[in-house]
C-alpha atoms as a PDB file:
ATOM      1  CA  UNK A   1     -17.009  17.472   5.174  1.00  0.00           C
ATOM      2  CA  UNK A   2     -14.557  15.225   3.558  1.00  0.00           C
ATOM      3  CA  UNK A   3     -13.257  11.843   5.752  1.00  0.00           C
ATOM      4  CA  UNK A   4     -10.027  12.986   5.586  1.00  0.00           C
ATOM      5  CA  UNK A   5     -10.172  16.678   5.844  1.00  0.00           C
ATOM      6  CA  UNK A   6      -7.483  18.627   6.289  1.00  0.00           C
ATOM      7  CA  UNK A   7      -4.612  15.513   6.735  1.00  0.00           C
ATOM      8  CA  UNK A   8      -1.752  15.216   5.667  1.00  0.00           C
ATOM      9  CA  UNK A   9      -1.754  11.877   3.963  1.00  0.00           C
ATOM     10  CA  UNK A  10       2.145   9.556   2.422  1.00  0.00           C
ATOM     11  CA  UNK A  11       0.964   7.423   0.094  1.00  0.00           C
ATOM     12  CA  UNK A  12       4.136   5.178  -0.734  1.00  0.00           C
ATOM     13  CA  UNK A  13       4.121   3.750  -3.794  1.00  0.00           C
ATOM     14  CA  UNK A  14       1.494   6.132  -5.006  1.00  0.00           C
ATOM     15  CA  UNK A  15       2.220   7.028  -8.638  1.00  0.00           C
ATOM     16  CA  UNK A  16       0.175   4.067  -9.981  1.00  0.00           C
ATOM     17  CA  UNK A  17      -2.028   0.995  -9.477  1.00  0.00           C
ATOM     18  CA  UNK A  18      -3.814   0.817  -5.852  1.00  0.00           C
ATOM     19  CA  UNK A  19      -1.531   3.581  -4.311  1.00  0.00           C
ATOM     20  CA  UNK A  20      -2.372   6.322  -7.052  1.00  0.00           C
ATOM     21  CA  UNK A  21      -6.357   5.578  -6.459  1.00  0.00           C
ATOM     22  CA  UNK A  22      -5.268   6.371  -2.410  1.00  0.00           C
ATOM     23  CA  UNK A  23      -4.516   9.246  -3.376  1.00  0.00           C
ATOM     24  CA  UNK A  24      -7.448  10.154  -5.746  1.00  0.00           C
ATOM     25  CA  UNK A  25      -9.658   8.897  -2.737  1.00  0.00           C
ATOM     26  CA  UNK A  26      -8.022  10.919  -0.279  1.00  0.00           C
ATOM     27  CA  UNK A  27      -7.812  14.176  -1.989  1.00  0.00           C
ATOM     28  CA  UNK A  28     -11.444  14.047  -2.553  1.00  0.00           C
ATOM     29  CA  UNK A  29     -11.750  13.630   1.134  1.00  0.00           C
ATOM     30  CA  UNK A  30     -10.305  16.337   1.745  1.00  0.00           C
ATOM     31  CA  UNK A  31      -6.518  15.334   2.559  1.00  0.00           C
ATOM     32  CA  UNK A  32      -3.080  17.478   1.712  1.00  0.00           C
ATOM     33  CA  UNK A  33      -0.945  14.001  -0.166  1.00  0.00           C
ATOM     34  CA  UNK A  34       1.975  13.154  -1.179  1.00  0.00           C
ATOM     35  CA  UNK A  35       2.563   9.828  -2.957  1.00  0.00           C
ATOM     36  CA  UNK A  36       6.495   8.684  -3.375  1.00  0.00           C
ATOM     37  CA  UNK A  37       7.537   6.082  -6.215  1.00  0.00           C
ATOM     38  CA  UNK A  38      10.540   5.409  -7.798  1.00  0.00           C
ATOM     39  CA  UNK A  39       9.884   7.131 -11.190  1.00  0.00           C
ATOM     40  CA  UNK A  40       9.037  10.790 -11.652  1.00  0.00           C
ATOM     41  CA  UNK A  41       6.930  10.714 -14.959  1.00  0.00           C
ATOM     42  CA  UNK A  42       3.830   8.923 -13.607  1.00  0.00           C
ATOM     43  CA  UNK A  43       3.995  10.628 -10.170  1.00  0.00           C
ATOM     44  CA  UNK A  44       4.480  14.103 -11.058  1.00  0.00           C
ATOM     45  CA  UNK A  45       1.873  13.097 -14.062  1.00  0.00           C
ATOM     46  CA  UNK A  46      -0.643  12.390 -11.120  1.00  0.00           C
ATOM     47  CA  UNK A  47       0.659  15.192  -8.786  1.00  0.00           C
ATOM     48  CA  UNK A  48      -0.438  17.138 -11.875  1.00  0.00           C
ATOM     49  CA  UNK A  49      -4.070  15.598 -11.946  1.00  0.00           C
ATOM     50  CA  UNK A  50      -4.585  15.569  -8.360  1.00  0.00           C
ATOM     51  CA  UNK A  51      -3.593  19.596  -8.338  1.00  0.00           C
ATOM     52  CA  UNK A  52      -6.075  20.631 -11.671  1.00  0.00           C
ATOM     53  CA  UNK A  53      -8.862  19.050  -9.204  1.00  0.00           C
ATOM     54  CA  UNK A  54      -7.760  21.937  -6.651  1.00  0.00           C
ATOM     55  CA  UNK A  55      -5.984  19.080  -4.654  1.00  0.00           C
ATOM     56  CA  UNK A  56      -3.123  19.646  -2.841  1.00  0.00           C
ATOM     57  CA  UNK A  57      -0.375  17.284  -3.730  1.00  0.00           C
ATOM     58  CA  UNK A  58       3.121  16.305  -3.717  1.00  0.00           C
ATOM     59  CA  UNK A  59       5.783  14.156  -5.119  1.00  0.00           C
ATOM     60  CA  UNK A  60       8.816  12.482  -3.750  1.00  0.00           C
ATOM     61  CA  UNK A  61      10.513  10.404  -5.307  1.00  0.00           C
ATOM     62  CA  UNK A  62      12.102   7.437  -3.546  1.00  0.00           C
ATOM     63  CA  UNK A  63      13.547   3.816  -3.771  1.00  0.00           C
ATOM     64  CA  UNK A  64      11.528   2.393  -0.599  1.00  0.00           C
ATOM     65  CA  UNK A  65      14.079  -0.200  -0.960  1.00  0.00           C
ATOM     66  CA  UNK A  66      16.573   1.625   0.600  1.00  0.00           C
ATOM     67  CA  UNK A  67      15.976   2.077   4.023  1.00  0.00           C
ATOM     68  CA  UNK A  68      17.430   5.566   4.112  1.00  0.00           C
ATOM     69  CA  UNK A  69      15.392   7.067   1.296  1.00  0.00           C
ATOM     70  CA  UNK A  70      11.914   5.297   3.317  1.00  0.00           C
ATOM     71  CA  UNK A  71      12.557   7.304   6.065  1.00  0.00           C
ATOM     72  CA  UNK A  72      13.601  10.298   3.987  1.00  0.00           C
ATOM     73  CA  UNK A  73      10.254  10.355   2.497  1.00  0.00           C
ATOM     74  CA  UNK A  74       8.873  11.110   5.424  1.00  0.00           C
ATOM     75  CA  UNK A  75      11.330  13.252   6.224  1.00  0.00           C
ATOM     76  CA  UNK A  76      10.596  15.047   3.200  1.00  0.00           C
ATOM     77  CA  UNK A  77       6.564  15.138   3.896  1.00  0.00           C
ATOM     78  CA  UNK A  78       7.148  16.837   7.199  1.00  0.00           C
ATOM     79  CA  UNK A  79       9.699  19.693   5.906  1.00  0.00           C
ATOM     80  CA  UNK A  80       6.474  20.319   3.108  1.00  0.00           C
ATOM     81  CA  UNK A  81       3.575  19.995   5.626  1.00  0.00           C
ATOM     82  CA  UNK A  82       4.461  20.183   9.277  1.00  0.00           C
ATOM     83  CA  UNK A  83       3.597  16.404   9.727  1.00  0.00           C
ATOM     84  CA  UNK A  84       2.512  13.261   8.681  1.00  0.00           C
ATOM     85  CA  UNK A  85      -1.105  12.243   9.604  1.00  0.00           C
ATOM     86  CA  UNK A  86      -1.459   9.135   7.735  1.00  0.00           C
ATOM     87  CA  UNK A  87       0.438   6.570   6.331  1.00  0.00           C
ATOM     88  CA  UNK A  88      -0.256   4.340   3.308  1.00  0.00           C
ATOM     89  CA  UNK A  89       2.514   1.746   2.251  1.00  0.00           C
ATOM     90  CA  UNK A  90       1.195   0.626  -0.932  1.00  0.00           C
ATOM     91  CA  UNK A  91       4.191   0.116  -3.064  1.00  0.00           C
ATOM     92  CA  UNK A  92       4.540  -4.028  -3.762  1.00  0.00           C
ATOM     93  CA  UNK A  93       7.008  -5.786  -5.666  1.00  0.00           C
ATOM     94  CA  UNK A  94       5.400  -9.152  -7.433  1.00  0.00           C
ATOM     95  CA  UNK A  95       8.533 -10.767  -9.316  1.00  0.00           C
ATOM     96  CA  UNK A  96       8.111 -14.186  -9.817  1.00  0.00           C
ATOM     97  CA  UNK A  97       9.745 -16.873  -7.991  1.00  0.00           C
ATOM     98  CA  UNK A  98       9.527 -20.432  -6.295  1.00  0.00           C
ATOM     99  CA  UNK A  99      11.248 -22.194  -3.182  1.00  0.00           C
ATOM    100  CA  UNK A 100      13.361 -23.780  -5.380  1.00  0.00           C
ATOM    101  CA  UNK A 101      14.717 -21.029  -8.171  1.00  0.00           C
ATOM    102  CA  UNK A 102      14.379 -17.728  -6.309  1.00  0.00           C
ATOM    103  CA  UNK A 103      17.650 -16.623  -5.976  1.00  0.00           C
ATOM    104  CA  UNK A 104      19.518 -14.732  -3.313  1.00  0.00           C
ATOM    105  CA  UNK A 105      19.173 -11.201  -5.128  1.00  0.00           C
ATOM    106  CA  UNK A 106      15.697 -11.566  -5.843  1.00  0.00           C
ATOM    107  CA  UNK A 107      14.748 -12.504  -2.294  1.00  0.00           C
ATOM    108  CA  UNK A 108      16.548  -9.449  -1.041  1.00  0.00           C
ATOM    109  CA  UNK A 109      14.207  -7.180  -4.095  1.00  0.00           C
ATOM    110  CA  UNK A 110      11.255  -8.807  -2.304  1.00  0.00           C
ATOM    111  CA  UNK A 111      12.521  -7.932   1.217  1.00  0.00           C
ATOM    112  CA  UNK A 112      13.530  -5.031   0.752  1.00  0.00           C
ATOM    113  CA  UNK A 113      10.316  -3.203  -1.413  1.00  0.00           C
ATOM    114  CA  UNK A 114       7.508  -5.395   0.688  1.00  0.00           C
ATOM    115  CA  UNK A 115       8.821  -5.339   3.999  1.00  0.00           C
ATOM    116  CA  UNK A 116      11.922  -3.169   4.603  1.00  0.00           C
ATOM    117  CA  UNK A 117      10.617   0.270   3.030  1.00  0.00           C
ATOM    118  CA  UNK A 118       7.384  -0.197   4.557  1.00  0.00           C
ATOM    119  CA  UNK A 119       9.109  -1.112   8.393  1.00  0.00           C
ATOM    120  CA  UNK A 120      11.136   2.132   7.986  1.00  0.00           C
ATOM    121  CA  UNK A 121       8.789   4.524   6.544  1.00  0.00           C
ATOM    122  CA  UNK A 122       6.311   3.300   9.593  1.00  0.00           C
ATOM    123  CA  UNK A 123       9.536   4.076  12.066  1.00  0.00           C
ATOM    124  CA  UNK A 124      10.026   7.346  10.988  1.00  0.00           C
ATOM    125  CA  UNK A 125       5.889   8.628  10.341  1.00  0.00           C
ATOM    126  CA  UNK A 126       5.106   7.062  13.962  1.00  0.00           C
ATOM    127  CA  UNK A 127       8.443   9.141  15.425  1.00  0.00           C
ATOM    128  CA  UNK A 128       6.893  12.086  14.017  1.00  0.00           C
ATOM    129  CA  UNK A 129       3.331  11.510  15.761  1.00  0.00           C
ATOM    130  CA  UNK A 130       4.800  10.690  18.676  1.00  0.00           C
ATOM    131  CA  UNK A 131       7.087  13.326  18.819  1.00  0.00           C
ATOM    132  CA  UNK A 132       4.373  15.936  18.674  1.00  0.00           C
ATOM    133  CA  UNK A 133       2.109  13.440  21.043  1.00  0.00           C
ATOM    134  CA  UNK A 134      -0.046  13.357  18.300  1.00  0.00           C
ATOM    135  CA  UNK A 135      -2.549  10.403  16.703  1.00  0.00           C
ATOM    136  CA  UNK A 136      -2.197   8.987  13.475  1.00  0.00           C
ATOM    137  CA  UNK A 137      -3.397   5.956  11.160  1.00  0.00           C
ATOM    138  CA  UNK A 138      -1.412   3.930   9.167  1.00  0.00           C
ATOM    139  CA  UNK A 139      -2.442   1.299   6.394  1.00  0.00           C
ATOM    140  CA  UNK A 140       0.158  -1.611   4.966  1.00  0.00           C
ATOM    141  CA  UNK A 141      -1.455  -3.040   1.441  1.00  0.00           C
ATOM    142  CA  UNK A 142      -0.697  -6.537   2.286  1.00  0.00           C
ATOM    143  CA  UNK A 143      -1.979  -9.698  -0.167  1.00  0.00           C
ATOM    144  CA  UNK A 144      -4.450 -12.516   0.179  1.00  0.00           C
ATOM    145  CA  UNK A 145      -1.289 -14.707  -0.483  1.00  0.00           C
ATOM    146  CA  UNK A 146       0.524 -14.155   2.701  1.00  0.00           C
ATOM    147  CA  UNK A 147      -2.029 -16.850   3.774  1.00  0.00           C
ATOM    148  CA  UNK A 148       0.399 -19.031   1.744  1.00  0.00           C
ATOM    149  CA  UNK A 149      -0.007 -18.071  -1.727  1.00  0.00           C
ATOM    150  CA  UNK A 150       1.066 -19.772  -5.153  1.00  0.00           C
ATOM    151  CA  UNK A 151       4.252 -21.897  -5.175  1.00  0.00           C
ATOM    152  CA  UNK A 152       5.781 -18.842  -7.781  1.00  0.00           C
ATOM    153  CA  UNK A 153       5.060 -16.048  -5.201  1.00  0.00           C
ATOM    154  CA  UNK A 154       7.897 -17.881  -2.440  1.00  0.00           C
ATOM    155  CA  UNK A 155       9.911 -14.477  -1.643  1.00  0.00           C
ATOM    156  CA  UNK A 156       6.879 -12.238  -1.977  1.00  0.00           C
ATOM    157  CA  UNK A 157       4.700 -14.529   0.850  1.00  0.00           C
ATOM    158  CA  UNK A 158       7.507 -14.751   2.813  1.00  0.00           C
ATOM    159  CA  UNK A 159       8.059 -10.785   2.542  1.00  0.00           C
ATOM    160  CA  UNK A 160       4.524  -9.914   2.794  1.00  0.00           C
ATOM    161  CA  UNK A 161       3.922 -12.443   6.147  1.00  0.00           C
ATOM    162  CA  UNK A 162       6.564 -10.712   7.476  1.00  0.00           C
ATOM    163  CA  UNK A 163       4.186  -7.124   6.662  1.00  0.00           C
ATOM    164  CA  UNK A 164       1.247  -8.912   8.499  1.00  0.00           C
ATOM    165  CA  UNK A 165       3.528  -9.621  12.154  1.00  0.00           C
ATOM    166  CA  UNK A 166       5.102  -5.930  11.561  1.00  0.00           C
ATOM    167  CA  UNK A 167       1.557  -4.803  11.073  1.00  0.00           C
ATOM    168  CA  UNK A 168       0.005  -6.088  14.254  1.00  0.00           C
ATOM    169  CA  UNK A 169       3.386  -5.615  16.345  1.00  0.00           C
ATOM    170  CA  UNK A 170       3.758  -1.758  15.790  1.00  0.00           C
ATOM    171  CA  UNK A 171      -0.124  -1.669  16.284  1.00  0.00           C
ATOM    172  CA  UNK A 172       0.406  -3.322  20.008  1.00  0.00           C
ATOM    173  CA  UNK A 173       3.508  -1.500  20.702  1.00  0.00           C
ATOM    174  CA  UNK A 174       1.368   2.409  19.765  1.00  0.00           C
ATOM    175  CA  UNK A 175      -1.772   1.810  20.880  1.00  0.00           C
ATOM    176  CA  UNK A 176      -1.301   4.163  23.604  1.00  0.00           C
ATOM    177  CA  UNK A 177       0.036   6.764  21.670  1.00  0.00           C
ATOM    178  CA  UNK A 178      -3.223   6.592  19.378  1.00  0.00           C
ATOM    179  CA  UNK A 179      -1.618   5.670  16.362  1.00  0.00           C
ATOM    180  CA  UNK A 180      -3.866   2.859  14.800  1.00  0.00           C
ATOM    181  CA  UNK A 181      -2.185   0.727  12.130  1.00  0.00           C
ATOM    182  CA  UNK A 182      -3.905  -1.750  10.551  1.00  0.00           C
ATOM    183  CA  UNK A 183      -3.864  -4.178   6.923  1.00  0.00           C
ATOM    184  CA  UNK A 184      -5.530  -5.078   4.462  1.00  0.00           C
ATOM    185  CA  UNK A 185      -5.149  -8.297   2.210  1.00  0.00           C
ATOM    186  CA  UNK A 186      -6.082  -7.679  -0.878  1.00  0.00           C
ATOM    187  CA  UNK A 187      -6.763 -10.503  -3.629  1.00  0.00           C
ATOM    188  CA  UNK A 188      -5.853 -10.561  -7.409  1.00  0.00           C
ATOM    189  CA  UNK A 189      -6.609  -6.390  -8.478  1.00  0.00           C
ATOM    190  CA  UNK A 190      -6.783  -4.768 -12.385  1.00  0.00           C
ATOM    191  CA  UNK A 191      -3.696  -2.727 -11.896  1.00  0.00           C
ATOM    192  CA  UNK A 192      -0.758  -1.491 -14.252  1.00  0.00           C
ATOM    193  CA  UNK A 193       1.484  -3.695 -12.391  1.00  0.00           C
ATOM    194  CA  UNK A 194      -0.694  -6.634 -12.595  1.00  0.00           C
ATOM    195  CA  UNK A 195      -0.771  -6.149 -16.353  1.00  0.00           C
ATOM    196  CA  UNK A 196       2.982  -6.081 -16.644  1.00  0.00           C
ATOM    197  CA  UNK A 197       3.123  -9.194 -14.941  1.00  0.00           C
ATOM    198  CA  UNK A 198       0.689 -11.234 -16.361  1.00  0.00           C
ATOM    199  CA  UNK A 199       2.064 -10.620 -19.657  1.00  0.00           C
ATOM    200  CA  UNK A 200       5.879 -10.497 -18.596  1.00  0.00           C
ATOM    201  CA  UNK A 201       5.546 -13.648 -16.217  1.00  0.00           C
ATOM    202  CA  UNK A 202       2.695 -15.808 -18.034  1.00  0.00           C
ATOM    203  CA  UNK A 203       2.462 -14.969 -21.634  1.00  0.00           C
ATOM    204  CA  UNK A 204      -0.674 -13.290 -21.238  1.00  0.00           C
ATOM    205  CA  UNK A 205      -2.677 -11.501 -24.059  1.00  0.00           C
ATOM    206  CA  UNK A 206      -4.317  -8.239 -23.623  1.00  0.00           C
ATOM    207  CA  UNK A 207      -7.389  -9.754 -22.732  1.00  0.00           C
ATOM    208  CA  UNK A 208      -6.426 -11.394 -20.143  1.00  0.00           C
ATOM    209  CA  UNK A 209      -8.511  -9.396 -17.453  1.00  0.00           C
ATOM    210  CA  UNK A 210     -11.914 -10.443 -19.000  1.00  0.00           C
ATOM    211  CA  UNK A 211     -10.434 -14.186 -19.295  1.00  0.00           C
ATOM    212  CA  UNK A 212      -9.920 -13.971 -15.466  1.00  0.00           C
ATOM    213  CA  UNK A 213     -13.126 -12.107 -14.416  1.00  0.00           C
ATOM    214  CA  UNK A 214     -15.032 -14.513 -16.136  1.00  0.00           C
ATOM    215  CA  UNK A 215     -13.865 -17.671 -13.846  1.00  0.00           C
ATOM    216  CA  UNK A 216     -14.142 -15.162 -10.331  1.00  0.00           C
ATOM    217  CA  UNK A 217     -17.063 -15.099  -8.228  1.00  0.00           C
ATOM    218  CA  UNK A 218     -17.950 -11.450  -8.847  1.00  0.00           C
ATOM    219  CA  UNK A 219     -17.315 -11.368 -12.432  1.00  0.00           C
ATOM    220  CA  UNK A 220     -14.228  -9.270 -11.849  1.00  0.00           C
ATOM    221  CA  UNK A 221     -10.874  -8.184 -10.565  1.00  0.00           C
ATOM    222  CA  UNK A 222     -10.498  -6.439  -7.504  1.00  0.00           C
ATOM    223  CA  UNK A 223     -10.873  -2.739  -8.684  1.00  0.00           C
ATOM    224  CA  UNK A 224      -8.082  -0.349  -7.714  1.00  0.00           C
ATOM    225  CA  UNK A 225     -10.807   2.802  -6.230  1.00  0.00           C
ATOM    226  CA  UNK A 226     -12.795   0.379  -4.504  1.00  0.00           C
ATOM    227  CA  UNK A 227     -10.014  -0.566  -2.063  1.00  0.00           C
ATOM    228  CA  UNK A 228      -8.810   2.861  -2.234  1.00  0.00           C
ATOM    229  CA  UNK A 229     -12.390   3.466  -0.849  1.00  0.00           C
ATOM    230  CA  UNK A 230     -11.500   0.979   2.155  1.00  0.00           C
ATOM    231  CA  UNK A 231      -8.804   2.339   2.558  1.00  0.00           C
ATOM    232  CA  UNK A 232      -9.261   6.006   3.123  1.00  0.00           C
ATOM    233  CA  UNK A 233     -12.010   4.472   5.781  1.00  0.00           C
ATOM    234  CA  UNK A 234      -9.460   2.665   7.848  1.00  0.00           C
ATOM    235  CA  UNK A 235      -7.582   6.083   7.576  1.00  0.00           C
ATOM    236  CA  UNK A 236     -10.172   8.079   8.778  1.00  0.00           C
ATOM    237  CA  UNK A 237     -11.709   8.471  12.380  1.00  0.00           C
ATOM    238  CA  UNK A 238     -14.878   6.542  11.128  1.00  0.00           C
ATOM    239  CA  UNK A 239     -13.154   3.303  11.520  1.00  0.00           C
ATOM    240  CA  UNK A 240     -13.439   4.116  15.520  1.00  0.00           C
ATOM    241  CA  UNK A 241     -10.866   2.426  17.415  1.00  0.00           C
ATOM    242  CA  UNK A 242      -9.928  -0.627  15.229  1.00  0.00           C
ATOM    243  CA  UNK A 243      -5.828  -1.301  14.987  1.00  0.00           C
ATOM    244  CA  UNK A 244      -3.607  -4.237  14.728  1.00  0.00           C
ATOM    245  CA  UNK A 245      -6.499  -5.858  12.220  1.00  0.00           C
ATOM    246  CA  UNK A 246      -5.177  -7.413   9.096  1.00  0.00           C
ATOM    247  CA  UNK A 247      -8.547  -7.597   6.758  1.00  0.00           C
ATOM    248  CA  UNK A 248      -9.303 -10.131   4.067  1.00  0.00           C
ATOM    249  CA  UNK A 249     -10.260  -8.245   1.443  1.00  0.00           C
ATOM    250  CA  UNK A 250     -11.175 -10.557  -1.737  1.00  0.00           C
ATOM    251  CA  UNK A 251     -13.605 -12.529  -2.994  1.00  0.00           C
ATOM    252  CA  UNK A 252     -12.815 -16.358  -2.797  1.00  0.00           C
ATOM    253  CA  UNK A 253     -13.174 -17.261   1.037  1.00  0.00           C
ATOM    254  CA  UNK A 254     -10.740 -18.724   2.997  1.00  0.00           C
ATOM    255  CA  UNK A 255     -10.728 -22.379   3.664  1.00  0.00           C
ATOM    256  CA  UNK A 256     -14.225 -22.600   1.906  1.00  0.00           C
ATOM    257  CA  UNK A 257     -13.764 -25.845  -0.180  1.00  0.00           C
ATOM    258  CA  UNK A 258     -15.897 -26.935  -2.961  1.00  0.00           C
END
């Protein structure tokens, strides 16, 4: 028996990077998923993988910056499936920007993909477990750098703090309803978006990932099916009764000095 068998599991943000190895990880499992993103070709490219597996899958797509298409998704998930089991908001935006020259626009960018889609696709998945007085899990992909992060990651921290108090807050306010939500900080991950940024945002070559493995503590990036791994863990019933934890989950420790 798979971790995950037979739930119905919204990955948003699924069509690439950490959220499309969710999905991987949860269809082996076992689960029905569907992942949402904001361009069709790589999630109905995965929706097509997942399926010649003999997964079940789905794709919706969605701007989670809109609050009205967040809670659509969900919508959406429920009209396909019955219900929404779990909950994975994985989707991140990591533009570049300091204190000082982050403007107005891109603050709202950061707000609205890393906090706003994920507080209303929570609002509407948790209505739908309550509703049918049913448990549920939920997992926010959060960042080692809501701790405080570089001084070129000022609206993402602030966006992704935000994440960690929404995190722990619903948590509190469901924990009767058995609907455990919990976090997970991840550190500096190999990802499609990470690659687009390093080179976009700091000039970097395209072997850039072996420069940086070679000065980390493990000799490499975070790996994209190794949290998905975690993940699909927290999701499942094997993680017993843990909610409202936001989990460290890197390799350089925090407040360890040299």
């Amino acid at each position: 028996m798979g971790l995950l068998d037979d739930k119905v599991v919204l990955v948003n943000g699924g069509s690439q990077g950490v959220g499309a190895a969710i999905a991987r990880a949860a269809v082996r499992e076992g689960a029905v998923v569907a992942v949402t993103g904001r361009r069709p070709e790589p999630g109905e490219a995965l929706v097509r993988e997942l399926t010649a597996v003999g997964g079940k899958a789905l794709y919706v797509r969605a701007d989670l910056s809109d609050a009205g298409q967040a809670k659509a998704s969900v919508a959406r998930v429920v009209q396909a499936y019955g219900r929404v089991d779990c909950l994975v908001n994985s989707a991140g935006l990591t533009s570049r920007g300091t204190l000082l020259d982050t403007t107005p626009e891109l603050f709202d960018q950061h707000i609205g993909i890393n906090l706003k889609g994920p507080f209303f696709a929570m609002q509407a998945a948790v209505a739908d477990m309550v509703e049918r007085e049913a448990p549920g899990t939920i997992v926010n992909i959060i960042t080692s750098s809501a701790h405080g992060g570089q001084p070129f990651l000022a609206p993402y921290v602030a966006a992704k703090a935000g994440l960690i108090g929404l995190t722990r807050n619903a948590a509190h306010a469901h924990r009767w309803d058995r609907i455990r939500i919990n976090g997970l900080n991840i550190g500096w991950t190999a990802t499609e978006g990470e690659d687009a940024t390093q080179k976009a945002f700091h000039g970097a070559g395209d072997d850039w990932r072996e420069e940086a493995a070679a000065k980390l503590p493990m000799g490499k990036l975070g790996q994209p099916d190794e949290i998905a791994d975690f993940v699909v863990f927290l999701l499942s019933e094997r993680s017993g009764v843990v909610t409202g934890s936001v989990i460290d989950w890197d390799q350089n420790v925090l407040g360890g000095l040299d």
